[in-house]
N, C-alpha and C. Protein backbone atom coordinates (compact mmCIF):
# COMPACT_ATOMS: atom_id res chain seq x y z
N UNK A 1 0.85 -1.17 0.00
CA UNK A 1 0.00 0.00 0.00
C UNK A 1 0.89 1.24 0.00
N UNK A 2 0.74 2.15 -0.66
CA UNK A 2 1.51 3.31 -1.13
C UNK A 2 0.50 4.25 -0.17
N UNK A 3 1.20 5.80 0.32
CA UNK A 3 0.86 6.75 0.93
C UNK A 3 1.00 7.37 0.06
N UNK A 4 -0.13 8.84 -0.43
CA UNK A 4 0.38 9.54 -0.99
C UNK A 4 0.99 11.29 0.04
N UNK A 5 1.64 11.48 -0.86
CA UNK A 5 2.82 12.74 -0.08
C UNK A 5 2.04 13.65 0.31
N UNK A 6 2.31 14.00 1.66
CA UNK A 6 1.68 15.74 2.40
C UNK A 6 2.02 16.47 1.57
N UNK A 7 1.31 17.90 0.89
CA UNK A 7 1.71 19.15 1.01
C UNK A 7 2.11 19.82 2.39
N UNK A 8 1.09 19.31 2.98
CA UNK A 8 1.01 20.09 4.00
C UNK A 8 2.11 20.22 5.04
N UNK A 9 2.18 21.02 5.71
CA UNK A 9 3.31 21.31 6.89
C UNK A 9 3.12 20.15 7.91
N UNK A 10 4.37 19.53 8.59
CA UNK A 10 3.64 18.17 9.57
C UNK A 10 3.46 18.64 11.01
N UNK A 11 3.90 19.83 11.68
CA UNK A 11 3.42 20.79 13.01
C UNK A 11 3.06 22.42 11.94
N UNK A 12 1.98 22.38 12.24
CA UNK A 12 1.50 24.12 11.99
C UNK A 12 2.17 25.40 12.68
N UNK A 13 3.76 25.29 12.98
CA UNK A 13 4.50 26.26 13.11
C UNK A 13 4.82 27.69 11.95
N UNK A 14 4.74 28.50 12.32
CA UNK A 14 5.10 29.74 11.66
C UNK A 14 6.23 29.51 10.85
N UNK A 15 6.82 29.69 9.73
CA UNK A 15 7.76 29.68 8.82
C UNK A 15 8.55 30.72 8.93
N UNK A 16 10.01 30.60 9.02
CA UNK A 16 10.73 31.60 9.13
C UNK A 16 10.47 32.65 7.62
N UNK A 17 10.40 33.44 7.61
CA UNK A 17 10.36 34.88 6.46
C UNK A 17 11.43 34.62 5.81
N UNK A 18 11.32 33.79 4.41
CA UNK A 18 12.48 33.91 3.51
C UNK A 18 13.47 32.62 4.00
N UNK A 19 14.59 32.86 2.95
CA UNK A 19 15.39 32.01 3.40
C UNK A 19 16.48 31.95 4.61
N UNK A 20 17.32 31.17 4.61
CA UNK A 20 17.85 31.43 5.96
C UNK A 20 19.46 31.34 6.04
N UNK A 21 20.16 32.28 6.42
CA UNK A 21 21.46 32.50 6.10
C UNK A 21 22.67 31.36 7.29
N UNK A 22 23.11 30.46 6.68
CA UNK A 22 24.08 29.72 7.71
C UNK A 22 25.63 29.76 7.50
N UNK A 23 26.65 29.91 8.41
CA UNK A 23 28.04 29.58 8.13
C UNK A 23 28.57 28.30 8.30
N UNK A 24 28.44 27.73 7.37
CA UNK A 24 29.04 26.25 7.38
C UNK A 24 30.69 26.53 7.67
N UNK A 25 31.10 25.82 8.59
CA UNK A 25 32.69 25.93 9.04
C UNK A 25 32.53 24.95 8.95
N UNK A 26 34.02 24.75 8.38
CA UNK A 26 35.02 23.44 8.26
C UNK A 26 35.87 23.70 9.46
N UNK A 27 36.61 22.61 9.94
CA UNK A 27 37.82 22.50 11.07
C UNK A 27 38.26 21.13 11.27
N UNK A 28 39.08 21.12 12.20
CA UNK A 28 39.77 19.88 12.57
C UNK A 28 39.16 19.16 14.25
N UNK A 29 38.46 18.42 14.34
CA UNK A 29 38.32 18.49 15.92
C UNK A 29 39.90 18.30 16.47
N UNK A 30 39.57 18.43 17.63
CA UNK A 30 40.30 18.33 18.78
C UNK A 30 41.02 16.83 18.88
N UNK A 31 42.41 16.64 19.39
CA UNK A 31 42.58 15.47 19.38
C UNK A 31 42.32 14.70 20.89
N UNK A 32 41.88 13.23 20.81
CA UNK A 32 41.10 12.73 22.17
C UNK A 32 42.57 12.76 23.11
N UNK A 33 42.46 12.76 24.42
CA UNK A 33 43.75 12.36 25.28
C UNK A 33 43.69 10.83 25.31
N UNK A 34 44.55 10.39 26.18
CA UNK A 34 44.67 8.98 26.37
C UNK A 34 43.88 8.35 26.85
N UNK A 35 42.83 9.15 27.92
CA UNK A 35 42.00 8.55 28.58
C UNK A 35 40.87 8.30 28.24
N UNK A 36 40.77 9.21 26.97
CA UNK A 36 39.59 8.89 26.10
C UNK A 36 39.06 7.33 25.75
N UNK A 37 37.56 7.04 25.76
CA UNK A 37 37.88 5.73 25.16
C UNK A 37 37.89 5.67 23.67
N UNK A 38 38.53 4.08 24.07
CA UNK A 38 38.88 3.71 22.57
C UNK A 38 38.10 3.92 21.26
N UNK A 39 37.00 3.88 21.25
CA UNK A 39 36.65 3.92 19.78
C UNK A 39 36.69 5.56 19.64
N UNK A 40 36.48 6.37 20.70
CA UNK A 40 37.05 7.75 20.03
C UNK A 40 38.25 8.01 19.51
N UNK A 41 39.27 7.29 20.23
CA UNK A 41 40.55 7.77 19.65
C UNK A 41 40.91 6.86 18.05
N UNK A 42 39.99 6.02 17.65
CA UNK A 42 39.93 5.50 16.60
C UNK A 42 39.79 5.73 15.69
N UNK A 43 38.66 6.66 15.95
CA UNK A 43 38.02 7.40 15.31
C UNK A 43 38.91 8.83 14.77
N UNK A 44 39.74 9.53 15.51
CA UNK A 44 40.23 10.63 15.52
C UNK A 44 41.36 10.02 14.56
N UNK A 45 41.61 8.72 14.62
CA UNK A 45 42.86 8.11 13.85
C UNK A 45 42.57 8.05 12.54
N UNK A 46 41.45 7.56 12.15
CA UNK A 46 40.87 7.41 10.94
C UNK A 46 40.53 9.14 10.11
N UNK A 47 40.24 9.95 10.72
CA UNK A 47 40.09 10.98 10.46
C UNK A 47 41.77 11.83 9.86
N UNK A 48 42.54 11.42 10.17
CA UNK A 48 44.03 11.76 10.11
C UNK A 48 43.86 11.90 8.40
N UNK A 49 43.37 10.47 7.46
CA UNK A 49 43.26 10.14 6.41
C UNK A 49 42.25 11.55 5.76
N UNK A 50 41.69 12.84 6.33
CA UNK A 50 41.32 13.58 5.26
C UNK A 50 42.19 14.39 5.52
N UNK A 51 41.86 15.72 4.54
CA UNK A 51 42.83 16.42 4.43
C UNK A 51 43.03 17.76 5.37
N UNK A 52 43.67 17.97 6.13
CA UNK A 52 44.25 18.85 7.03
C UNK A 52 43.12 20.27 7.40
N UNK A 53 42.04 20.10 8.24
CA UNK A 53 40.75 21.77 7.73
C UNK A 53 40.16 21.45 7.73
N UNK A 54 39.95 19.75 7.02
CA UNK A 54 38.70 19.83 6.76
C UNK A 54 38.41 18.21 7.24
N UNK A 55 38.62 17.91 8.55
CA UNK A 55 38.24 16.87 9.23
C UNK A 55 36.48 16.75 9.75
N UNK A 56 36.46 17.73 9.98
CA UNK A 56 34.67 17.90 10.72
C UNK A 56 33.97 19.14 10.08
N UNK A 57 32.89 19.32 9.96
CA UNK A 57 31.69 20.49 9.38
C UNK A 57 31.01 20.60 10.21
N UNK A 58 30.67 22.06 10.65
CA UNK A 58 29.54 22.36 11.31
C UNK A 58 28.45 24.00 10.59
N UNK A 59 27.23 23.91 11.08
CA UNK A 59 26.75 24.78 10.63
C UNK A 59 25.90 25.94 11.84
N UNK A 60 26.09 27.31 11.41
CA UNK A 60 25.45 28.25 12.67
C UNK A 60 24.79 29.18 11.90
N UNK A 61 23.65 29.40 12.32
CA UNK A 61 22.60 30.44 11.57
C UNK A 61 22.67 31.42 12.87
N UNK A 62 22.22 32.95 12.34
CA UNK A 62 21.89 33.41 13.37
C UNK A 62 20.24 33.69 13.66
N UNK A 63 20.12 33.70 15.06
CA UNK A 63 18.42 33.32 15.59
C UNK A 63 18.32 35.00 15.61
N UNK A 64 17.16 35.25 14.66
CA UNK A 64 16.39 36.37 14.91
C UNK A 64 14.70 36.33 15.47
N UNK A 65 14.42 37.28 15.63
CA UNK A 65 13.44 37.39 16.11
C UNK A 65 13.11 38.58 16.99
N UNK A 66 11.60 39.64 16.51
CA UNK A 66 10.79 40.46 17.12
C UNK A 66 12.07 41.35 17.44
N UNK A 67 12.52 41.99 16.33
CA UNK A 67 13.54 43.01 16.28
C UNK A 67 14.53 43.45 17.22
N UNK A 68 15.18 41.83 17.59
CA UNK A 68 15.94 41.58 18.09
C UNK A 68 17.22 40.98 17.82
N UNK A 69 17.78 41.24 16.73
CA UNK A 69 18.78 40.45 15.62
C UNK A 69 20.07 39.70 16.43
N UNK A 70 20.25 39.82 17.23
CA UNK A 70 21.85 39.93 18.07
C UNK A 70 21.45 38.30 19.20
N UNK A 71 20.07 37.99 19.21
CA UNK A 71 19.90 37.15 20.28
C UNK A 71 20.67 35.78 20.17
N UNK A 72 21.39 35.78 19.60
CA UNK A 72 22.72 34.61 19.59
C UNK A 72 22.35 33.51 18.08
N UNK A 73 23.19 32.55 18.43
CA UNK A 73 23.35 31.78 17.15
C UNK A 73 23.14 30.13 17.26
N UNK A 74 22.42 30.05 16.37
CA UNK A 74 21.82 28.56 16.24
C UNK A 74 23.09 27.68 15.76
N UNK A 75 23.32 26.75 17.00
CA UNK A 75 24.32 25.71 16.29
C UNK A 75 24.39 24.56 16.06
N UNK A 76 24.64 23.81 14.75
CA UNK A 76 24.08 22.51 14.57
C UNK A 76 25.98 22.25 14.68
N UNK A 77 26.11 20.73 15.28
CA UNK A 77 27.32 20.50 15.11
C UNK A 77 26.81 18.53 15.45
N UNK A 78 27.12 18.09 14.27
CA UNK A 78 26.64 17.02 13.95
C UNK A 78 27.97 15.86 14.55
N UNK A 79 28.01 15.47 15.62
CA UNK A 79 29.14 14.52 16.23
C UNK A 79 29.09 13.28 15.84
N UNK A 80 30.45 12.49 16.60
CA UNK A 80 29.54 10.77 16.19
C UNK A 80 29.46 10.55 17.11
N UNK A 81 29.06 11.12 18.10
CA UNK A 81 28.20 10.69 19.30
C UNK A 81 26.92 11.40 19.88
N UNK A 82 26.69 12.41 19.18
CA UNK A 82 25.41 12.78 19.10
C UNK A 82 25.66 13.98 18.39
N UNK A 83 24.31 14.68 17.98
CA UNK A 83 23.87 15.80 17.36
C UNK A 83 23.75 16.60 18.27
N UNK A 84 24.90 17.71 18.48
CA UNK A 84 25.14 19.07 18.97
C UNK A 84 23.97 20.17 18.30
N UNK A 85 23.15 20.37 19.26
CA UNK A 85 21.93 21.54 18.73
C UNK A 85 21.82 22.56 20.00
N UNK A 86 22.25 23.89 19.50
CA UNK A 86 21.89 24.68 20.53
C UNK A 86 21.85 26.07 20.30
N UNK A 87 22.01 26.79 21.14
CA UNK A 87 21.55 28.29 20.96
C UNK A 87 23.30 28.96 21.69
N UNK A 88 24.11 29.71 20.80
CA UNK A 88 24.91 30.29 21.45
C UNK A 88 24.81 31.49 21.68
N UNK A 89 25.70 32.54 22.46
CA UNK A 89 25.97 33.61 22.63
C UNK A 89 26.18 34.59 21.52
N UNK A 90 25.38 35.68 20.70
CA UNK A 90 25.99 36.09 19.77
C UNK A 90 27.55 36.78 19.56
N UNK A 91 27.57 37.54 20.48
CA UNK A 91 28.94 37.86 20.82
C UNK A 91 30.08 37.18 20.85
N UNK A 92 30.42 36.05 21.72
CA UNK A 92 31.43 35.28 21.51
C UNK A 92 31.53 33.97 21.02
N UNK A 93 30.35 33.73 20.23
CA UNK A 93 30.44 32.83 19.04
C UNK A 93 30.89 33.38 18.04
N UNK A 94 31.14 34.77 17.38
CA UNK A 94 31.41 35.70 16.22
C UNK A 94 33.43 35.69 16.99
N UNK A 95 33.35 36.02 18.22
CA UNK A 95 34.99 35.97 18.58
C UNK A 95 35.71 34.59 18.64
N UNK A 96 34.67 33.81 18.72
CA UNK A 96 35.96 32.40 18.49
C UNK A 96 35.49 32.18 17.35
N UNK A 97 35.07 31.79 16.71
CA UNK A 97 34.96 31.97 15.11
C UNK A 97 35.70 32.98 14.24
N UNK A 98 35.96 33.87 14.61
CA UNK A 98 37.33 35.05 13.96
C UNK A 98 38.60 34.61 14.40
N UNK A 99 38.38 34.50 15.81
CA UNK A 99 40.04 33.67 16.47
C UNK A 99 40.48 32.18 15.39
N UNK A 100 39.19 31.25 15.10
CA UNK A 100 39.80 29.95 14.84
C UNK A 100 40.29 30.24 12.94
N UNK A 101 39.50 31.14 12.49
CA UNK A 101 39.91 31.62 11.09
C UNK A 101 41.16 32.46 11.05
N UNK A 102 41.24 33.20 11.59
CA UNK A 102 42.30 34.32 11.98
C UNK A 102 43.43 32.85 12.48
N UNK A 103 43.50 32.37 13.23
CA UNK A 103 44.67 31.49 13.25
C UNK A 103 44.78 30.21 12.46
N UNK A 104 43.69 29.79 11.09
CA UNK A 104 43.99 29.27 10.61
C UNK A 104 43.73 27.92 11.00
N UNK A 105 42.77 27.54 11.65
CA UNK A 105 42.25 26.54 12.50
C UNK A 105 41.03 26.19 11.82
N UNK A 106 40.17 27.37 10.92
CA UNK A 106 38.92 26.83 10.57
C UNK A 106 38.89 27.69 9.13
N UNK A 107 37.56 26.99 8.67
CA UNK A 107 37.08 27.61 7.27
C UNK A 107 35.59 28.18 7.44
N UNK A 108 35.21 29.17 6.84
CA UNK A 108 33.86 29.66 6.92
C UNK A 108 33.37 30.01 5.49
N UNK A 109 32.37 29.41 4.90
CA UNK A 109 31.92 30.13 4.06
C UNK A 109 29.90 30.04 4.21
N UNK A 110 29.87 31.30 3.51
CA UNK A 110 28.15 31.74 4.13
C UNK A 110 27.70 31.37 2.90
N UNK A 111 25.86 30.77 3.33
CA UNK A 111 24.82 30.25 2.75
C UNK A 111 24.06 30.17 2.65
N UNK A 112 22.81 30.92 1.64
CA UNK A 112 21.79 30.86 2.11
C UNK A 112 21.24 29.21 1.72
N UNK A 113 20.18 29.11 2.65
CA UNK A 113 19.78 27.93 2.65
C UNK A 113 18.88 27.55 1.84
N UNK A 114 18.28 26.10 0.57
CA UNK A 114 17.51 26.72 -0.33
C UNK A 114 16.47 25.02 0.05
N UNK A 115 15.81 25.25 -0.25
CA UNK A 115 14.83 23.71 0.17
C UNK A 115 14.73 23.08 -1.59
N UNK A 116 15.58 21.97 -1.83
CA UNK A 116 15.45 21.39 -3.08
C UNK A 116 14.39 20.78 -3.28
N UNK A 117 14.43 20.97 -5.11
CA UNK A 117 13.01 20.66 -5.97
C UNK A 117 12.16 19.59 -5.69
N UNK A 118 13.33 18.28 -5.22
CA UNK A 118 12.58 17.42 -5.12
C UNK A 118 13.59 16.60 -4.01
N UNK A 119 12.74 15.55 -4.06
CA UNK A 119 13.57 14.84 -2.54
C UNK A 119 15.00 14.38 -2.52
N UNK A 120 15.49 14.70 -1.30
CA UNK A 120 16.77 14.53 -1.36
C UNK A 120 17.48 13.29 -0.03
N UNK A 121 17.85 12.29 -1.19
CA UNK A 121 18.32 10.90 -0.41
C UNK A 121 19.23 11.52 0.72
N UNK A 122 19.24 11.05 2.17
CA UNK A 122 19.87 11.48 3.60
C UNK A 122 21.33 10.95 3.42
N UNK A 123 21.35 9.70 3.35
CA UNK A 123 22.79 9.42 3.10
C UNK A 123 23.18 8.55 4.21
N UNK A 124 24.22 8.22 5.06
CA UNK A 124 25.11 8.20 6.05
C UNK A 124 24.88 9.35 6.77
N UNK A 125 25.18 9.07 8.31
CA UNK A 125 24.66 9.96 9.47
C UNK A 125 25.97 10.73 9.85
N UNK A 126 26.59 11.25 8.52
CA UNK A 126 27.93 11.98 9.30
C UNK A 126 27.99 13.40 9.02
N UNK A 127 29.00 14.14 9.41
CA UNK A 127 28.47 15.48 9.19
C UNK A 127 28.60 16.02 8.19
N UNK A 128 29.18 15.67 7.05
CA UNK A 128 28.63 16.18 5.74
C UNK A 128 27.53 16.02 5.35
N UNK A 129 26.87 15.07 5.69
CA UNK A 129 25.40 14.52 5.53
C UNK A 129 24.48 15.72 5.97
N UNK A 130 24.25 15.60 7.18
CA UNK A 130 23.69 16.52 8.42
C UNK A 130 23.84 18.02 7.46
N UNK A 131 25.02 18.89 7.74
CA UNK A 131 25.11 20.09 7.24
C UNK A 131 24.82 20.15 5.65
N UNK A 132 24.99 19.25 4.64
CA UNK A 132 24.22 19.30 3.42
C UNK A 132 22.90 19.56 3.41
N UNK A 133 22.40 18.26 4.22
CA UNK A 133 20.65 18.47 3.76
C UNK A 133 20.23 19.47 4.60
N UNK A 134 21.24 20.12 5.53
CA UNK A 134 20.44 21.04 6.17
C UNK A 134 20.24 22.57 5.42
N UNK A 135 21.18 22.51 4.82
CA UNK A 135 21.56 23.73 3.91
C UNK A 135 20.53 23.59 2.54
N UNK A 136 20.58 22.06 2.19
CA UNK A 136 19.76 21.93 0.66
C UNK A 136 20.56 21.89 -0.13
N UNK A 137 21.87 21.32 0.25
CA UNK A 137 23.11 20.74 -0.83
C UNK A 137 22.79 19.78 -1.43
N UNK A 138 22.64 19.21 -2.41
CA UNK A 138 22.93 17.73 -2.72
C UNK A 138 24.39 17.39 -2.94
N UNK A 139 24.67 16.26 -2.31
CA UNK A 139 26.22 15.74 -2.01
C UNK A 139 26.17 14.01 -1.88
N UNK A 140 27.26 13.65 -2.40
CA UNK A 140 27.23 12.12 -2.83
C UNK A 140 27.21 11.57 -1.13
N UNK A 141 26.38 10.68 -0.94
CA UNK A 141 26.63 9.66 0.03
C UNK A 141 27.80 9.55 0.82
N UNK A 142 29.08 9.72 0.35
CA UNK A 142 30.00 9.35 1.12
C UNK A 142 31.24 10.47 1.08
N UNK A 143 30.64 11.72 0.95
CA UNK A 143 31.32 12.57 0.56
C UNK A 143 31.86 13.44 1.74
N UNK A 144 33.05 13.93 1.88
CA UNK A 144 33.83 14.33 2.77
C UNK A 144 33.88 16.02 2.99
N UNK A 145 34.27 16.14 4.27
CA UNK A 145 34.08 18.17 4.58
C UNK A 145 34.62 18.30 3.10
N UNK A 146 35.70 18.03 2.70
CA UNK A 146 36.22 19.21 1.60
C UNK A 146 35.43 19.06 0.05
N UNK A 147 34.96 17.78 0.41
CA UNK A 147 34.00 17.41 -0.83
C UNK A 147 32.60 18.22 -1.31
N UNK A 148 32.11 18.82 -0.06
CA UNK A 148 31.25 19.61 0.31
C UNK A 148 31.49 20.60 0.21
N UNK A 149 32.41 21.35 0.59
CA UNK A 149 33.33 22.52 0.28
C UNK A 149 33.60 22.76 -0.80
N UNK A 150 33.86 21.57 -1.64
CA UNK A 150 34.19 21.74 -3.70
C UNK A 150 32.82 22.28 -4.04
N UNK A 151 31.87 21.58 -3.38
CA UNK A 151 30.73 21.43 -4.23
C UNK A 151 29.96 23.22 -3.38
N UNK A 152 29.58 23.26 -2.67
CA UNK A 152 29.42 24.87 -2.26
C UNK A 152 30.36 25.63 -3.03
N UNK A 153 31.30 25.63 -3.12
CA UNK A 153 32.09 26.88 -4.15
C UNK A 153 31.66 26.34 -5.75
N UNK A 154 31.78 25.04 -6.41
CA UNK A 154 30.96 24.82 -7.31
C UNK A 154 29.79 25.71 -7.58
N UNK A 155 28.71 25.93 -6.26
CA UNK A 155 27.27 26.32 -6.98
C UNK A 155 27.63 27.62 -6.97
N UNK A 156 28.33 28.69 -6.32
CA UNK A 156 28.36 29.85 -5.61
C UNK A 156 28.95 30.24 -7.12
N UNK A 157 29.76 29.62 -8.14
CA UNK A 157 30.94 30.61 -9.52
C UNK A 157 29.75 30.31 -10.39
């Protein structure tokens, strides 16, 4: 038995006005200490294999609302141990984000966000995944921060 597809919205929430502007950063996480457990530091090992910047992706919109523009910044940061979602400080989310670019620690490039034509396969639960479909990238299944990064400067020339 086949369903056919909602138009409709699936909670009757208000729609943000327009589209929605995010900074997808690239970076390197952090490396685990010793005491970490093992499958993290495995993990951090395996990660060695991309290329130097562009180990992890994350994405931050800023939260507006009722002419209040400054009330901090929405952050998605897609882990492999859970999905980082929260609300930061506007202020010193904009200063460590200048600090980690300014020293060459991270990449930023801005996006507006666009909801594609038609459906878009999820993929693997990693964070290119996550920050693609959140943005409305389409990106191959197994495709890596910098792969994502080709393909955003791709649509942007």
């Amino acid at each position: 038995m086949f369903v056919k597809p909602c138009s409709a919205p699936l909670v009757p929430f208000a729609a943000p006005a327009g589209p929605g502007l995010w900074l997808v950063v690239f970076l390197d996480p952090p490396e685990p200490g010793p005491d970490d457990p093992l499958p993290n530091r495995l993990l951090a090992r395996a990660l060695r294999l991309l290329r130097p910047g562009f180990r992890h992706v994350l994405a931050i919109s800023p939260v507006v609302g009722a002419g209040d523009p400054g009330r901090g910044w929405l952050v998605c940061n897609p882990g492999a141990r859970a999905l980082g979602l929260g609300v930061a400080p506007s202020h010193e989310t904009l200063r460590v984000l200048r600090r980690l670019v300014r020293q060459g620690r991270a990449r930023c490039v801005a996006v507006t966000a666009r909801e594609p034509a038609r459906m878009q396969p999820r993929g693997l639960f990693t964070c290119v995944q996550v920050v693609a479909h959140l943005i409305g990238v389409p990106c191959h299944p197994f495709a890596t921060p910098r792969g994502l990064w080709r393909r955003i400067a791709a649509m942007r020339a």
